[in-house]
Protein backbone atom coordinates (compact mmCIF):
# COMPACT_ATOMS: atom_id res chain seq x y z
CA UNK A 1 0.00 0.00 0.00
CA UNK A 2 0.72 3.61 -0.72
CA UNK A 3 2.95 4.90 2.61
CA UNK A 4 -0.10 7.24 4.10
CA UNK A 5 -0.86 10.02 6.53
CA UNK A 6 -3.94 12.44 7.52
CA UNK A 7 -4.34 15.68 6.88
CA UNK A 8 -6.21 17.93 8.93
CA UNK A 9 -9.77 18.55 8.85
CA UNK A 10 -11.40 21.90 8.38
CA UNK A 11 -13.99 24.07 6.66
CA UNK A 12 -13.57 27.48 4.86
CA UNK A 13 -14.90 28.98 1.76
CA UNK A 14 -17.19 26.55 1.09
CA UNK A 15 -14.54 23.75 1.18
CA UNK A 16 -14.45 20.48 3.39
CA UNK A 17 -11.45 18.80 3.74
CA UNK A 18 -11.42 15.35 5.27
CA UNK A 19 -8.48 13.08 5.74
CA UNK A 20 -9.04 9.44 4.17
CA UNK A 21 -6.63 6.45 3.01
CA UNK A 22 -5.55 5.54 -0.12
CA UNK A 23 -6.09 2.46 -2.27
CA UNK A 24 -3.83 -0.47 -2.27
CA UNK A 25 -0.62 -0.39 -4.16
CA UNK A 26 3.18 -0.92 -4.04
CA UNK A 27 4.84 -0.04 -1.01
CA UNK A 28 7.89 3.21 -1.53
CA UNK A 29 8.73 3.51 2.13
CA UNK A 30 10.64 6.89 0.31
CA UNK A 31 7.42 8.56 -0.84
CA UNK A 32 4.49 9.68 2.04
CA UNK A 33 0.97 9.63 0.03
CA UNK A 34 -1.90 11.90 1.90
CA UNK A 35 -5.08 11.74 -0.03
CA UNK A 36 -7.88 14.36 0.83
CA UNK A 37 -10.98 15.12 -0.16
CA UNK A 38 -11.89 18.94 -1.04
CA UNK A 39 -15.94 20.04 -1.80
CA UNK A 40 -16.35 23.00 -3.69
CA UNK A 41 -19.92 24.24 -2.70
CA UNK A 42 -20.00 27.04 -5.11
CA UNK A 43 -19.86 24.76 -8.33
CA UNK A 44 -22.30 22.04 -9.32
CA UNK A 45 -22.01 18.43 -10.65
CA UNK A 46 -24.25 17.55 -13.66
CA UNK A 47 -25.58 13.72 -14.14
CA UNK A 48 -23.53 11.23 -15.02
CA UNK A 49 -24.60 7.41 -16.31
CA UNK A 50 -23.71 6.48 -13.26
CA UNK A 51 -23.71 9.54 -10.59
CA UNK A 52 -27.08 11.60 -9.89
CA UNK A 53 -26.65 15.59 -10.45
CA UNK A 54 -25.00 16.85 -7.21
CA UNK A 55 -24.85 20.60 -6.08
CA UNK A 56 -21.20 20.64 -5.69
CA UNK A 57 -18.02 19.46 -6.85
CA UNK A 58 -16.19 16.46 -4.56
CA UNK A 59 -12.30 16.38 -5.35
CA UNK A 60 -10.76 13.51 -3.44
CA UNK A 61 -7.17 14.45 -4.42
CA UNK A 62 -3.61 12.34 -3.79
CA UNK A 63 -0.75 14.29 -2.62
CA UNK A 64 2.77 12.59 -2.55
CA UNK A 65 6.03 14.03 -1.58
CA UNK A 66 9.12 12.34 -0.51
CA UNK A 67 9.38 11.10 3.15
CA UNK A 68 12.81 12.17 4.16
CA UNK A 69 12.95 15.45 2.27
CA UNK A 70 13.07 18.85 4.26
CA UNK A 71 13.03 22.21 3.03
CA UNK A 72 10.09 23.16 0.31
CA UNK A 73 9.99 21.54 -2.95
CA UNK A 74 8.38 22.13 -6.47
CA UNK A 75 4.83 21.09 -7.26
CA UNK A 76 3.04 19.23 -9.78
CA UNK A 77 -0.79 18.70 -10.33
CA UNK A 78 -1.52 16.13 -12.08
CA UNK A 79 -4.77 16.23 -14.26
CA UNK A 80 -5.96 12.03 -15.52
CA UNK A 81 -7.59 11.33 -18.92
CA UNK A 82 -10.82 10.33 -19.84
CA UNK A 83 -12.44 7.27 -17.82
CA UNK A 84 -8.91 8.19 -15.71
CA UNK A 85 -8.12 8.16 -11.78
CA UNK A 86 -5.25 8.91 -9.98
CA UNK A 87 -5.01 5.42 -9.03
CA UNK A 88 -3.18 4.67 -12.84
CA UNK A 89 -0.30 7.09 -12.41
CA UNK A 90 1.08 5.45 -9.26
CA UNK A 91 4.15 4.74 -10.64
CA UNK A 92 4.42 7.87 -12.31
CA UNK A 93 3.47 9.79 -9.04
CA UNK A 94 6.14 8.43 -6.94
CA UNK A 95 9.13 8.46 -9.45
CA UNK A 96 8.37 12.31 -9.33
CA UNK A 97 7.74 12.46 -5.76
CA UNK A 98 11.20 10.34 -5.15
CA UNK A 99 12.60 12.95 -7.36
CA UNK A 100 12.02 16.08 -5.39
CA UNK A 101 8.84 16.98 -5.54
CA UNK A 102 5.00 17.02 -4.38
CA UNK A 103 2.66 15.77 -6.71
CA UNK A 104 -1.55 16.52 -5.94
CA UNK A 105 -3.58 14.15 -8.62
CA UNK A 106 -6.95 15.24 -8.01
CA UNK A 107 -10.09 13.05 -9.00
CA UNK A 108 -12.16 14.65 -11.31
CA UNK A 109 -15.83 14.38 -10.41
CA UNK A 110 -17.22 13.28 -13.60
CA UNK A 111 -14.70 12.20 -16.18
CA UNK A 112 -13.39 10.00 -14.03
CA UNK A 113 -13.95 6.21 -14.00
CA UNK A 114 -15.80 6.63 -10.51
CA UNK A 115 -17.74 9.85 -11.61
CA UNK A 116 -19.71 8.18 -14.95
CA UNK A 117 -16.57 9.27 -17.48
CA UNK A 118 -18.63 12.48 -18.65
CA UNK A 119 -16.18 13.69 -21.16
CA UNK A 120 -18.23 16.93 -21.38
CA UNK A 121 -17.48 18.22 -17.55
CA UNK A 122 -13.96 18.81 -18.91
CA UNK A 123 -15.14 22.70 -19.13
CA UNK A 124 -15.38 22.61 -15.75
CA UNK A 125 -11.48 20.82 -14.87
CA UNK A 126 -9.68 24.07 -15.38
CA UNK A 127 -11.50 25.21 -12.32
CA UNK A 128 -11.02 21.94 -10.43
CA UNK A 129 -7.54 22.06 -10.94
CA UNK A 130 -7.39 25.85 -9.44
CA UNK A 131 -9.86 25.12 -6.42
CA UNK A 132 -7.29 22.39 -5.65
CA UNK A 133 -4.00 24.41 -5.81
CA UNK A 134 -5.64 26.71 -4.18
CA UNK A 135 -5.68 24.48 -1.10
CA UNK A 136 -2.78 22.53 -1.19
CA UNK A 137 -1.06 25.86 -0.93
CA UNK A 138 -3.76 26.60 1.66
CA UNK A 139 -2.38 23.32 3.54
CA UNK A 140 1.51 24.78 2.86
CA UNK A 141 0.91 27.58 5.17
CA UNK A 142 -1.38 25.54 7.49
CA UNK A 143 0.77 24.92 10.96
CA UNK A 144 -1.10 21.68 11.89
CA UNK A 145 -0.89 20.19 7.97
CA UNK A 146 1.94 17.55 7.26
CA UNK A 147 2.32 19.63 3.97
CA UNK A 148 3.17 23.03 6.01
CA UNK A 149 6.13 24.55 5.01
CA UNK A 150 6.94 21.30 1.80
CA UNK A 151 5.55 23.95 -1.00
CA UNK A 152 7.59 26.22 -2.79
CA UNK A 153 4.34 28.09 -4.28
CA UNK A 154 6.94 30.03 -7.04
CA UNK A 155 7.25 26.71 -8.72
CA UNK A 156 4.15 24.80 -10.02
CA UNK A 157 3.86 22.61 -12.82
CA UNK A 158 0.74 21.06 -14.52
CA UNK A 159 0.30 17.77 -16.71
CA UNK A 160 -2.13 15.97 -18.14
CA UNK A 161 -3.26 12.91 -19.96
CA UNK A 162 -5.89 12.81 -22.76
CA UNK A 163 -8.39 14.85 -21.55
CA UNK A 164 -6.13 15.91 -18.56
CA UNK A 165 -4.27 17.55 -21.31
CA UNK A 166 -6.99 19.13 -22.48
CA UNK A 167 -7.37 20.53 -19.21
CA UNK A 168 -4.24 21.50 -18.93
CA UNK A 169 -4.44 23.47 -22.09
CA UNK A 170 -7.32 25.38 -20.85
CA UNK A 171 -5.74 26.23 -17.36
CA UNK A 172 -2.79 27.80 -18.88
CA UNK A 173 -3.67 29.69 -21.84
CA UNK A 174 -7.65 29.85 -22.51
CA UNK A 175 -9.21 33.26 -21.46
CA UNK A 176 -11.88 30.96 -19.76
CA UNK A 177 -9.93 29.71 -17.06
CA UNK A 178 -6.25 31.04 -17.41
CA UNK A 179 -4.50 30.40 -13.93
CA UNK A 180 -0.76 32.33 -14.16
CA UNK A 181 0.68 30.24 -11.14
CA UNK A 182 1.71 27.10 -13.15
CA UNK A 183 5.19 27.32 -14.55
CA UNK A 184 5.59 24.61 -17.27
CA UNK A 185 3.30 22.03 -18.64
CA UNK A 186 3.32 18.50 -19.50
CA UNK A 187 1.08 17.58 -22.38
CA UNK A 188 1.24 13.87 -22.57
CA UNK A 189 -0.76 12.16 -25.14
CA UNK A 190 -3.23 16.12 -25.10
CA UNK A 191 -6.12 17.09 -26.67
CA UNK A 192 -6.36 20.98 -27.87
CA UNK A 193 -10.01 22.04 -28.28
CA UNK A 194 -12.57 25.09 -27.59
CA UNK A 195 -13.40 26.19 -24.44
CA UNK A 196 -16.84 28.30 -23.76
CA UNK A 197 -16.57 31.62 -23.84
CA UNK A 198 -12.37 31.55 -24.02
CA UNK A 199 -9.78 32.37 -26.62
CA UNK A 200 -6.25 30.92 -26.52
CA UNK A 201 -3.41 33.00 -25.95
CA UNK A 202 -0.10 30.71 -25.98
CA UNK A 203 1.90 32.60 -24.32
CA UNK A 204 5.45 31.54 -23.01
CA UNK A 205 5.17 28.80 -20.43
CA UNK A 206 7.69 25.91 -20.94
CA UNK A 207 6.23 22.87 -22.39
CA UNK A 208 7.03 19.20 -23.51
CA UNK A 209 4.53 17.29 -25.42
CA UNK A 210 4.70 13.30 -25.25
CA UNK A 211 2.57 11.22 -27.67
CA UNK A 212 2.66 8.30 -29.36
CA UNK A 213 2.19 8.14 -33.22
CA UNK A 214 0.23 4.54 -32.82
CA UNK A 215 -2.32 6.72 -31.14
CA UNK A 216 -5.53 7.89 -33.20
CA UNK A 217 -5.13 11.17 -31.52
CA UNK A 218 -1.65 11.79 -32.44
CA UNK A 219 -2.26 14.98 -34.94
CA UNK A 220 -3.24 16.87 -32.03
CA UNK A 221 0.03 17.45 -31.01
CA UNK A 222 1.93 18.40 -34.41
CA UNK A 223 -0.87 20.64 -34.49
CA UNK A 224 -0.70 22.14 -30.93
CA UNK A 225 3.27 22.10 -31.34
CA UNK A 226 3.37 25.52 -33.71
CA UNK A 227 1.63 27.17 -31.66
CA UNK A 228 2.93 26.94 -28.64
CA UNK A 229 5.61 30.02 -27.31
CA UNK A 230 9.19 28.91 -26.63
CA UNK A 231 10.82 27.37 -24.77
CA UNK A 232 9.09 23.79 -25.95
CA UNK A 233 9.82 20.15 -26.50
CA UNK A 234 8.02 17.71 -28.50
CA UNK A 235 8.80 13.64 -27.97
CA UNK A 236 7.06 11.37 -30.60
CA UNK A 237 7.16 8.03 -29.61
CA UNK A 238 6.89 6.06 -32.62
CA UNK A 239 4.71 2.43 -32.13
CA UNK A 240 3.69 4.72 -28.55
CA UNK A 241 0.15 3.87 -27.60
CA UNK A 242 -2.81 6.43 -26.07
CA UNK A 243 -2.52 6.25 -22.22
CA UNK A 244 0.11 3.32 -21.56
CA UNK A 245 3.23 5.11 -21.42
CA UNK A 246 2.21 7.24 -18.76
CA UNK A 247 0.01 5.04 -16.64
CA UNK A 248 0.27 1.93 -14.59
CA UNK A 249 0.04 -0.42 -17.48
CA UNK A 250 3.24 -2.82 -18.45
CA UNK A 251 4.17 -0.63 -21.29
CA UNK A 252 8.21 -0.07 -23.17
CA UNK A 253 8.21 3.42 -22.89
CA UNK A 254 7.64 3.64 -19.36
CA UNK A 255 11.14 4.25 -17.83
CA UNK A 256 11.83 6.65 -21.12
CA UNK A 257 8.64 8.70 -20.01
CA UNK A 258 9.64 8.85 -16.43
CA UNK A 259 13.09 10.05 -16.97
CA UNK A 260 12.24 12.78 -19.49
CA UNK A 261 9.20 14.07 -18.09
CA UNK A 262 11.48 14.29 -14.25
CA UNK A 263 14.32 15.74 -16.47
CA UNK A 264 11.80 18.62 -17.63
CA UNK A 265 10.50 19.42 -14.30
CA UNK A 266 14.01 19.47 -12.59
CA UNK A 267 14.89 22.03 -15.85
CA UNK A 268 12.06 24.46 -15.35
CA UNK A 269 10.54 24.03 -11.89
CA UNK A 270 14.11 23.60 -10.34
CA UNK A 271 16.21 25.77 -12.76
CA UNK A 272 18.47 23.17 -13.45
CA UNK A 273 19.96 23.82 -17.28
CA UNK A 274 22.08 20.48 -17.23
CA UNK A 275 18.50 18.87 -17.30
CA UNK A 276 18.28 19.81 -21.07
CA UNK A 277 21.02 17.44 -22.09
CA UNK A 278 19.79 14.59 -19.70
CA UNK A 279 16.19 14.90 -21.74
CA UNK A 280 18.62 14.65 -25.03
CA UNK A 281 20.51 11.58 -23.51
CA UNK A 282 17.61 9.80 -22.69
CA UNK A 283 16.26 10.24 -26.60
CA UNK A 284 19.65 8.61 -27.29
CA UNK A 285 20.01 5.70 -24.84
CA UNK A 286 16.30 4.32 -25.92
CA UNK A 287 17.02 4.78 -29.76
CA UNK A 288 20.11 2.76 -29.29
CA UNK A 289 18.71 0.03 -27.07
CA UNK A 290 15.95 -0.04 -29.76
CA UNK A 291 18.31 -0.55 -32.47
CA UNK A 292 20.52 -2.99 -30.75
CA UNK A 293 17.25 -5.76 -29.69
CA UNK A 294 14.77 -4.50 -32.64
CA UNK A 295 17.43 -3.61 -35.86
CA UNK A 296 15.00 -4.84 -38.39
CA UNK A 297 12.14 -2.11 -37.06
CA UNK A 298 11.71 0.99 -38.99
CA UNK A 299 14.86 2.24 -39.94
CA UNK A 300 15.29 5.90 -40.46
CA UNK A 301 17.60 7.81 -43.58
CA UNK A 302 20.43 7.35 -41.54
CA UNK A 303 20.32 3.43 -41.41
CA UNK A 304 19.17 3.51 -37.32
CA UNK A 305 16.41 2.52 -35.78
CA UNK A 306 14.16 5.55 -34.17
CA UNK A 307 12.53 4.59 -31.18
CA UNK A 308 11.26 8.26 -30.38
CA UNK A 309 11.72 11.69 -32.05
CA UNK A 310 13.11 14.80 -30.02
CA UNK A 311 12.27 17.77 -31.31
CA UNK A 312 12.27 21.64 -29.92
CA UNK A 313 13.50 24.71 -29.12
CA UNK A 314 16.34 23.14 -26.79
CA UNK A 315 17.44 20.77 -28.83
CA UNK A 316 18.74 23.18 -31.10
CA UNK A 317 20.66 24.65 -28.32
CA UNK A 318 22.55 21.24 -27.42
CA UNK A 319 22.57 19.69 -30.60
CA UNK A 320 22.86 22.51 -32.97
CA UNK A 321 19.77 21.35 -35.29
CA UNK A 322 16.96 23.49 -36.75
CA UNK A 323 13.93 22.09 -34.79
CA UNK A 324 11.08 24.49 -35.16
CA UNK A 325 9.21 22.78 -38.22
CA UNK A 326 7.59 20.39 -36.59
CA UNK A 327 6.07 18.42 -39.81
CA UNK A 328 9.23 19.15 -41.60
CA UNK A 329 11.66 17.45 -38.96
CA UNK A 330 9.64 14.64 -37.92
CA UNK A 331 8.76 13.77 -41.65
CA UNK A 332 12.80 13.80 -42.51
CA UNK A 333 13.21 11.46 -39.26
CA UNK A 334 11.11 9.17 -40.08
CA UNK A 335 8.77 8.58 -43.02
CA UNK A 336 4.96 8.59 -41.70
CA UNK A 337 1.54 8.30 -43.87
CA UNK A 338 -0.02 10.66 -41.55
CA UNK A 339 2.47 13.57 -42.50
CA UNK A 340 2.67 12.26 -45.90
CA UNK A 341 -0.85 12.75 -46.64
């Protein structure tokens, strides 16, 4: 089971927090999990298939940090996908949390696999995601909270799977629901779509984009890639599937995704420029264990197999390439109908 411990109850603002414990899974005696449940009274939740309408929004939300650490450490909110829960990113979770940092993984009420998946609530995430910073930071400066004192509130970050991304989009740069704290964003597998009554502005908040080209939503992100303000990194992983890189499921990529996506945050939520070439070494290291057990797999113009694509703003920095062209680049890499079309 996750390592767990109780936060304090109280009520403010329309918010009830109530301490709980979290589900079964495998033991990091280096990473403390707290999992809390916030109610936002001034926001309803419509019908699901399986939930009735209820007159507010219930956020049980995960917090991990690492057990040992002292000081205050960056912070990442982590937004699931689609029929998602914050149960599926356990591994995930803790490698960040091991790394340095606390992680809050809120369930959404509706779009979750609890709440009745209702993938149209998603105009009301952006919000979520704000009512729950809002008090984890509120639990920072709390005295009797195990978090008090762990956040450093000048360094956020904010990812997202699937529809998660799609939140995350929103929260950072749609008019509806812009929320300036965040400081980088992880777009794994994202969609980018309308929000009511909201206009994007991409304006320049670091940001890596993970997806994998197997997945029928893979255009979204050559398409959301342009657009996006430097600085910016875009990871194709080719044969990469829709959710299973980043979740709990056996999947190849998974210690790839975990060492880039850490390697980003440690870059731009803990300044740390020699970050840039680990994200770069990483890209290396899996093409070349690719090559060496798969050499008969896709090979590229250069005779060598590509297990993933690195592409961005950085990488022209450390390996003196032209990256901004995302179609262009990727479709010299490696040969794909999709671009071809």
């Amino acid at each position: 089971m996750w390592r767990t411990a109780a936060l304090a109850c109280g009520v403010a603002l329309g918010v009830l927090v109530t301490p709980s414990v979290s589900s079964a899974t495998p033991n990091d005696p280096r990473v403390t999990v707290l999992q809390q449940t916030y109610v936002d009274g001034s926001r309803p939740s419509p019908a699901s298939d399986t939930q009735p309408a209820a007159p507010d929004r219930t956020l049980v939300t995960t917090i991990a940090y690492p057990s040992a650490a002292r000081g205050r450490l960056p912070l990442v909110v982590l937004a699931h996908g689609s029929n998602g829960n914050p149960d599926k990113f356990t591994e995930l979770i803790q490698t960040w949390a091991r790394a340095g940092y606390v992680v809050a993984a809120p369930l959404f009420p509706r779009s979750s696999d609890t709440g009745g998946n209702l993938v149209g609530d998603y105009v009301q995430q952006p919000r979520d995601v704000s009512f729950v910073l809002d008090h984890v930071l509120a639990a920072d400066r709390s005295r009797t909270s195990p978090l008090h004192g762990r956040i450093d509130p000048r360094h956020i970050g904010l990812a997202g799977l699937s529809l998660g991304g799609f939140t995350t989009y929103g929260t950072i740069w749609n008019s509806c629901c812009r929320d300036r704290r965040f400081d980088a964003a992880l777009l794994m597998s994202a969609i980018l779509g309308p929000f009511p009554n909201g206009s994007y502005d991409f304006r320049s908040v670091p940001a890596l984009l993970v997806h994998g080209d197997a997945d029928g939503y893979y255009p979204q992100s050559p398409k959301a890639y342009p657009q996006l303000a430097r600085p910016k990194w875009f990871v194709t992983l080719h044969g990469g599937q829709h959710a299973t890189p980043f979740e709990n499921t056996p999947d190849p990529n998974h210690a790839f995704v975990r060492t880039i996506t850490t390697e980003f945050w440690n870059r731009y939520l803990k300044g740390d420029t020699a970050a840039e070439q680990q994200i770069v070494a990483a890209d290396r290291s899996l093409d070349a264990a690719r090559a060496a057990f798969m050499p008969d797999i896709e090979l590229t113009t250069t005779g060598g197999y590509v297990a993933s694509t690195l592409i961005g703003d950085p990488v022209e920095k450390v390996q003196g390439g032209c990256c901004e062209d995302v179609v262009t680049v990727t479709t010299a890499m490696v040969p794909s109908p999709w671009f071809a079309t």
